[in-house]
N, C-alpha and C. Protein backbone atom coordinates (compact mmCIF):
# COMPACT_ATOMS: atom_id res chain seq x y z
N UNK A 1 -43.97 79.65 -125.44
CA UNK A 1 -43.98 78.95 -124.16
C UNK A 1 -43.77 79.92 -123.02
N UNK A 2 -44.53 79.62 -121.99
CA UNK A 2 -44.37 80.37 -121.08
C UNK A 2 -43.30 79.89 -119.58
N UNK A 3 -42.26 78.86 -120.29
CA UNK A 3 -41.23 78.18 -119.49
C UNK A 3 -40.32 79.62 -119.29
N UNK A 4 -39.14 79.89 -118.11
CA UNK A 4 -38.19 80.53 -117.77
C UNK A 4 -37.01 79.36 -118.28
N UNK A 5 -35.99 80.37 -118.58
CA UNK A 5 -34.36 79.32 -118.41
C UNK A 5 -33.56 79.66 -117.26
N UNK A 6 -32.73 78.64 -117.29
CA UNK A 6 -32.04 79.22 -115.91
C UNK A 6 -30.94 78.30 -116.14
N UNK A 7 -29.58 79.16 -115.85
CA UNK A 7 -28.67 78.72 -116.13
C UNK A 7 -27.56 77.93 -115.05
N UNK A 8 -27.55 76.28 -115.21
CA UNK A 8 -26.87 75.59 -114.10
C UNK A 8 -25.66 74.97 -114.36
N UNK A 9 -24.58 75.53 -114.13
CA UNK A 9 -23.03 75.13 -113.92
C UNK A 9 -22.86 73.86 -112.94
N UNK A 10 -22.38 72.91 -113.66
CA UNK A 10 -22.44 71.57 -113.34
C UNK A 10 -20.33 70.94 -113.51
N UNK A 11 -20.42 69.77 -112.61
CA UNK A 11 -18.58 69.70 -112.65
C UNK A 11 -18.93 68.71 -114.40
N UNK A 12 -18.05 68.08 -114.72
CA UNK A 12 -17.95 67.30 -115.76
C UNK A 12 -18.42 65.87 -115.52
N UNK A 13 -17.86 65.37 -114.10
CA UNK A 13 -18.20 64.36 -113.54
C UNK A 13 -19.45 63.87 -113.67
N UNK A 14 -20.64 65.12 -112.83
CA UNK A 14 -21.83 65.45 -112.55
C UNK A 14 -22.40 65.10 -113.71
N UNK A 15 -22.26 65.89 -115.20
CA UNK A 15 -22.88 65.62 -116.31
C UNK A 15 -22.78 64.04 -116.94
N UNK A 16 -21.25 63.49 -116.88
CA UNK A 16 -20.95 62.23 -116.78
C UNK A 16 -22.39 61.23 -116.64
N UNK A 17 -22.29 61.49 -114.93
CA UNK A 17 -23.15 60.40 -114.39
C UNK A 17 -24.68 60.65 -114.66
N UNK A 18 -24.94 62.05 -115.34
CA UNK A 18 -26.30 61.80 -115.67
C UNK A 18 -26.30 61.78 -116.94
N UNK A 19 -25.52 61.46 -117.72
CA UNK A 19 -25.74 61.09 -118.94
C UNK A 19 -25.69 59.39 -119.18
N UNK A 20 -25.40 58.96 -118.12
CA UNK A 20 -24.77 57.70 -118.40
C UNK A 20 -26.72 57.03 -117.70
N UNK A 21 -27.05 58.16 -117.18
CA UNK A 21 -28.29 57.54 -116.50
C UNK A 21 -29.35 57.83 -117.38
N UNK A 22 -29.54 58.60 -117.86
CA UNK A 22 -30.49 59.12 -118.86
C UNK A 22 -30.31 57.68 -120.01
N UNK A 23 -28.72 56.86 -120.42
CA UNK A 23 -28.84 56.28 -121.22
C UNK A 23 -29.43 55.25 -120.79
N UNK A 24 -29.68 55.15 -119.86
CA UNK A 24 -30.02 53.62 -118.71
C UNK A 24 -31.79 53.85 -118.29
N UNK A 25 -31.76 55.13 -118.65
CA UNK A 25 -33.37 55.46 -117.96
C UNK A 25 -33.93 56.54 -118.81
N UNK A 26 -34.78 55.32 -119.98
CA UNK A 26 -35.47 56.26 -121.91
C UNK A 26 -36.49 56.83 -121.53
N UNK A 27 -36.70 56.59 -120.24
CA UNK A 27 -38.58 57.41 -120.04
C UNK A 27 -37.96 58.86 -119.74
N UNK A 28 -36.30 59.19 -119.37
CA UNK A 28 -36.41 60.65 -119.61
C UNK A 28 -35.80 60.74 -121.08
N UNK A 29 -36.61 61.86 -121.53
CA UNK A 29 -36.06 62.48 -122.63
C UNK A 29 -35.05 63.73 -122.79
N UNK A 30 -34.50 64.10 -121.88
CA UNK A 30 -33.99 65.31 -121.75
C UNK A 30 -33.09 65.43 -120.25
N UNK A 31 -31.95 66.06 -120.58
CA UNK A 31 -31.13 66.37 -118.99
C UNK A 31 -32.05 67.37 -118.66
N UNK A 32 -32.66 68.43 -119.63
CA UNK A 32 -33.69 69.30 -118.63
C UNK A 32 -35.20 68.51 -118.06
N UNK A 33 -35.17 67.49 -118.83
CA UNK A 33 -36.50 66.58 -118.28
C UNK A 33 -36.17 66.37 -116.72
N UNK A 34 -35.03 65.47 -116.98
CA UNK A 34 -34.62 65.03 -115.94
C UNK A 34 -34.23 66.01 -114.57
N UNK A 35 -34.03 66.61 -114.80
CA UNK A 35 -33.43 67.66 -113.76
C UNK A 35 -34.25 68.59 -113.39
N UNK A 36 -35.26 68.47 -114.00
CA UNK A 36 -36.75 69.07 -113.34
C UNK A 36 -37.69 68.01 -112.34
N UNK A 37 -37.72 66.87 -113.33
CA UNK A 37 -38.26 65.61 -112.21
C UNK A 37 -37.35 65.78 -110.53
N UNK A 38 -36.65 65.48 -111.30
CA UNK A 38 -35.20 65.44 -110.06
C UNK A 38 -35.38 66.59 -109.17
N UNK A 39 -35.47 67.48 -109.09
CA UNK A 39 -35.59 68.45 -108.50
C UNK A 39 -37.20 68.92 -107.55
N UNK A 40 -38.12 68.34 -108.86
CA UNK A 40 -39.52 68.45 -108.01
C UNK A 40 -39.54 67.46 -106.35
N UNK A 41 -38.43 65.65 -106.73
CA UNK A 41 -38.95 64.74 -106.25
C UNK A 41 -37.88 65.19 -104.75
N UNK A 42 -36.57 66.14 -104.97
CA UNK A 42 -36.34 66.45 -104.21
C UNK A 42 -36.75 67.38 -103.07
N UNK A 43 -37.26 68.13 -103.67
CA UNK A 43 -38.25 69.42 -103.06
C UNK A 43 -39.43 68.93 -102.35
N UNK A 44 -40.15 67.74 -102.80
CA UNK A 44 -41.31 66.77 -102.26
C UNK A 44 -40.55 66.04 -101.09
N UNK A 45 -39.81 65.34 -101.44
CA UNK A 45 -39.45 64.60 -100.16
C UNK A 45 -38.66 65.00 -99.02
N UNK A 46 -38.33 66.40 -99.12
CA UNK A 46 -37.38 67.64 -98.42
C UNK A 46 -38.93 67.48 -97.34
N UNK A 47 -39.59 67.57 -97.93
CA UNK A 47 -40.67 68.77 -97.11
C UNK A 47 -41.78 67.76 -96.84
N UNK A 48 -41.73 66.56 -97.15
CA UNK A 48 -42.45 65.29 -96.26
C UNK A 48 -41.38 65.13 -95.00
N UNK A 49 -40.19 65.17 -95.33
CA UNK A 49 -39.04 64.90 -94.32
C UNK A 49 -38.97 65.90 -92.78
N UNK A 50 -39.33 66.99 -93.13
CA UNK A 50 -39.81 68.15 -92.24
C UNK A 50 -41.03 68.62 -91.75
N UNK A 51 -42.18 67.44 -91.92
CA UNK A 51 -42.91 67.75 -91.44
C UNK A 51 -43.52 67.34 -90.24
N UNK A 52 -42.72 66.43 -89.50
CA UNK A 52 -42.93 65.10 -88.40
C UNK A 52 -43.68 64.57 -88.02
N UNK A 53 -44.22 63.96 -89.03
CA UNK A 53 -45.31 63.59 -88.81
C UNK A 53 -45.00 62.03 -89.25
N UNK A 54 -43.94 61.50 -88.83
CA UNK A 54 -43.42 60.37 -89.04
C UNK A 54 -42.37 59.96 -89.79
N UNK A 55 -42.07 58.52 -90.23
CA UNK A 55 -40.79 58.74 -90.92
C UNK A 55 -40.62 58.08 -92.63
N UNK A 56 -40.09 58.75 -93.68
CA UNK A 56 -40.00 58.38 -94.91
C UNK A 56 -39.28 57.55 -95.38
N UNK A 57 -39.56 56.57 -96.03
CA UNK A 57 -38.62 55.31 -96.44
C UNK A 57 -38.70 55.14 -97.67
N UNK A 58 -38.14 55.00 -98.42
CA UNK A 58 -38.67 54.64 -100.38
C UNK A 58 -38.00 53.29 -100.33
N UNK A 59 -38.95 52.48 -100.59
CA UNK A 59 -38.77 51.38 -100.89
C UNK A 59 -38.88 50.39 -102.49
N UNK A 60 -38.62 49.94 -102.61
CA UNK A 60 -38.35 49.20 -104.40
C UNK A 60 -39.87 48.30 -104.71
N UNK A 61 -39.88 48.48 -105.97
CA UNK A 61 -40.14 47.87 -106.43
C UNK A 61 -41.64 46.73 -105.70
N UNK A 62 -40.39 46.07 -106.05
CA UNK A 62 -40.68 44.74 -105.41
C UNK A 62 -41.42 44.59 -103.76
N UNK A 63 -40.78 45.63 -102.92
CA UNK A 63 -41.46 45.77 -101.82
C UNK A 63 -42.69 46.15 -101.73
N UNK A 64 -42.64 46.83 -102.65
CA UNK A 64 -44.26 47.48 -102.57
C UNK A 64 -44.94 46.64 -103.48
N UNK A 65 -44.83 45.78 -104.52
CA UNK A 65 -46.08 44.75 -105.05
C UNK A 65 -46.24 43.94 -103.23
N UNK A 66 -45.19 43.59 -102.69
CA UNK A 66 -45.65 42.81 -101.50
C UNK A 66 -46.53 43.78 -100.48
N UNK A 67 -46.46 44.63 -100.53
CA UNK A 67 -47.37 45.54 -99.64
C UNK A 67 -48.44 45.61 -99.68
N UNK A 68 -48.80 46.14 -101.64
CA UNK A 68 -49.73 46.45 -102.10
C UNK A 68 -50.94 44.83 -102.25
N UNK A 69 -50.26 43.64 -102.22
CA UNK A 69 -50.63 42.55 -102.25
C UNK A 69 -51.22 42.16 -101.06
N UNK A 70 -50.38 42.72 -100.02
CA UNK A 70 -51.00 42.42 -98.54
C UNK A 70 -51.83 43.18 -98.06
N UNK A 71 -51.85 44.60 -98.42
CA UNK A 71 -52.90 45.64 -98.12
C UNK A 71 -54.40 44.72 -99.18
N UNK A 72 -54.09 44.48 -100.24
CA UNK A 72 -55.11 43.92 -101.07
C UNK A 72 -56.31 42.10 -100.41
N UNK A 73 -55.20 41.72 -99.49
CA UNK A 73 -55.27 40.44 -99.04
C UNK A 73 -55.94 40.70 -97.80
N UNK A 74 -56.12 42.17 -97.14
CA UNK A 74 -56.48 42.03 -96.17
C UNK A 74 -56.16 42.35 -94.90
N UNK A 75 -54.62 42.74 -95.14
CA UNK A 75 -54.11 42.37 -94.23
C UNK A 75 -54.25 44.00 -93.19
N UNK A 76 -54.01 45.10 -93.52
CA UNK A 76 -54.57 46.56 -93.46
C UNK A 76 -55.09 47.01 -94.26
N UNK A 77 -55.61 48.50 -94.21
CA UNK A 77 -56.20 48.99 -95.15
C UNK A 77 -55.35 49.74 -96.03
N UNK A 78 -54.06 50.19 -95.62
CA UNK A 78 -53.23 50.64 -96.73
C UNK A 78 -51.76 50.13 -96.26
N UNK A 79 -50.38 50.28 -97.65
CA UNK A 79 -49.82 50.04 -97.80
C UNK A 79 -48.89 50.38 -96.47
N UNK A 80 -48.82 51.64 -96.07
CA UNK A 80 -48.45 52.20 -94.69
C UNK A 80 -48.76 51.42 -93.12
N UNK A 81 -50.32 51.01 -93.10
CA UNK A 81 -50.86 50.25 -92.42
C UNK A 81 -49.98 49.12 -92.23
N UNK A 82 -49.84 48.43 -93.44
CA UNK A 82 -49.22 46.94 -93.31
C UNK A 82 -47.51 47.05 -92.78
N UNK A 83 -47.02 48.17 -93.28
CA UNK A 83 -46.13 48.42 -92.63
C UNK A 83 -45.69 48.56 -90.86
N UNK A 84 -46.47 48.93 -90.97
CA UNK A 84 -46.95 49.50 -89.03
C UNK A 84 -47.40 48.02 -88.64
N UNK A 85 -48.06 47.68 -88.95
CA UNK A 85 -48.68 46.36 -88.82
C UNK A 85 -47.45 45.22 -88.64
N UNK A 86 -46.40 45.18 -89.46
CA UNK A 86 -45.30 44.38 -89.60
C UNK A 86 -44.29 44.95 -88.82
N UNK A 87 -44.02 46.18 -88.32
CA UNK A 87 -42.85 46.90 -87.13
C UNK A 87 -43.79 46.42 -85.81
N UNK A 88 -44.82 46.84 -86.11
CA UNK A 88 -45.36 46.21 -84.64
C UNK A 88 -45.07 44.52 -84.11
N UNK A 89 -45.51 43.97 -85.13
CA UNK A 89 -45.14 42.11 -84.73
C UNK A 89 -43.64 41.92 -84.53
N UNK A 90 -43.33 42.88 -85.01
CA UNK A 90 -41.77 42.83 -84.94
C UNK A 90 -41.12 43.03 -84.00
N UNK A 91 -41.25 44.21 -83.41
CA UNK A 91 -40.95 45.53 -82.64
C UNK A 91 -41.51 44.44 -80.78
N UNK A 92 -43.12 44.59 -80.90
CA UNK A 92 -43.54 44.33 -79.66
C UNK A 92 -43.55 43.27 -79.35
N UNK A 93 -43.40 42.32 -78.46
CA UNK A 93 -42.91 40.77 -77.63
C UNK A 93 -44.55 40.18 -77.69
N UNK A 94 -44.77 39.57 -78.06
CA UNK A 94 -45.78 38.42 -78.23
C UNK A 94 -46.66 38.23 -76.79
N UNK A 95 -45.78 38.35 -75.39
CA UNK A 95 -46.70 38.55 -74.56
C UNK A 95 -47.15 39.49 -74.11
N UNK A 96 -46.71 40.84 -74.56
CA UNK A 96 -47.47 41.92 -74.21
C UNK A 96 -49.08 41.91 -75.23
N UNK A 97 -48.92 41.78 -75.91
CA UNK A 97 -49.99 41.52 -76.94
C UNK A 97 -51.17 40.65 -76.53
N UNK A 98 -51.03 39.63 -75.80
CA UNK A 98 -51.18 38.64 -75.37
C UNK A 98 -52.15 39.13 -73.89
N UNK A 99 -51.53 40.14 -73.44
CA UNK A 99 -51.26 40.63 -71.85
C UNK A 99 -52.50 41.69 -72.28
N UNK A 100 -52.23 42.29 -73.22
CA UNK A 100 -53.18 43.55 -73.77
C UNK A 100 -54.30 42.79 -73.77
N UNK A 101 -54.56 42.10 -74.71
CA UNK A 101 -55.77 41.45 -75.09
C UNK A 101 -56.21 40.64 -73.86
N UNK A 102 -55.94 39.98 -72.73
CA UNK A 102 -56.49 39.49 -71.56
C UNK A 102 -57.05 40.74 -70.89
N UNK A 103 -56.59 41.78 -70.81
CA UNK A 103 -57.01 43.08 -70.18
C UNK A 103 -57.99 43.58 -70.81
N UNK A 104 -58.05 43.66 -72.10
CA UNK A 104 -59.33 44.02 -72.78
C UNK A 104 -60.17 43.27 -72.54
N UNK A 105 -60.43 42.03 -72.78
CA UNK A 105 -61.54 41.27 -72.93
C UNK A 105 -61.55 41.07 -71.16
N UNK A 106 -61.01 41.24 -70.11
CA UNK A 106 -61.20 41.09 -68.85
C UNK A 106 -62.09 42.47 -68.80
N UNK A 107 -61.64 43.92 -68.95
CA UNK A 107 -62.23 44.90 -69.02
C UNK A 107 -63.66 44.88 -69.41
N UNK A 108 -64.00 44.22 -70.76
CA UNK A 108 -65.14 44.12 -70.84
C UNK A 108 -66.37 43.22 -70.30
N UNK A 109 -65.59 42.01 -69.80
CA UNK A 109 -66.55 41.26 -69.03
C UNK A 109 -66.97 42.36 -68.05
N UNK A 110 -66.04 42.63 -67.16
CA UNK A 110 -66.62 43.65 -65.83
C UNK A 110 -67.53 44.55 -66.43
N UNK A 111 -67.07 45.36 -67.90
CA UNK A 111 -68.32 46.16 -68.31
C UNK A 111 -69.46 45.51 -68.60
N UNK A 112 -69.76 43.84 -69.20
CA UNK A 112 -70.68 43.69 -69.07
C UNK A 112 -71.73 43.11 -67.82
N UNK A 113 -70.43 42.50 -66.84
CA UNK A 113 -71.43 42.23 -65.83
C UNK A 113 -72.49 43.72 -65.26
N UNK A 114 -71.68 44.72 -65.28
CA UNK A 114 -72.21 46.36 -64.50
C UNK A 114 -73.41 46.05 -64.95
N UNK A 115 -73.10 46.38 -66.50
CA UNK A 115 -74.04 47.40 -66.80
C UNK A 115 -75.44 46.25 -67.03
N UNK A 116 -75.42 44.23 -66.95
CA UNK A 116 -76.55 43.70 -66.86
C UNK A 116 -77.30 43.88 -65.41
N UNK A 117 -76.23 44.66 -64.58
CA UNK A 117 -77.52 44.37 -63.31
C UNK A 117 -78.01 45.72 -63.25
């Protein structure tokens, strides 16, 4: 194998609680399984976190079949979308929205009266 070792001094506690998780979670096979996952997913989300290009949330489960259900339904085109989509209804007051869209469609009448004569 062309793996390196590397040697990590851990408290007792530390080993404790990941042993007690490993017994709780069979898809890892190994504290070195685990502590490689662990480490990649930290290193990944370190460096989504620093890149500002917005903001990271991990959400369960369950939130995301509802996402993925609503992105599927229509509602945006991705799971992120529907998110944005749902801070916005949230976030912005019903008559600005309201106010926007009279301005648009006012905007475009005037563009279409112009440009028929």
């Amino acid at each position: 194998m062309d793996d390196e070792r590397i040697t990590l001094r851990m408290e007792p506690d530390d080993i404790y609680m990941m042993d007690v998780f490993l017994d709780e979670h069979p898809e890892f096979s190994s504290r070195s399984q685990l502590i490689r996952i662990a480490l990649r997913n930290y290193m990944k989300r370190d460096a989504q976190a620093d890149d500002g290009d917005g903001l990271v949330v991990k959400l369960g489960d369950r939130y995301m079949r509802a996402l993925t259900i609503l992105k599927d339904n229509g509602f945006a085109d991705s799971e992120a979308g529907v998110v944005e989509r749902i801070v916005e209804r949230t976030l912005v007051p019903r008559e600005t929205f309201e106010e926007a869209a009279k301005k648009a469609f006012a905007a475009y009448d005037m563009y279409t009266e112009l440009t028929e004569k």
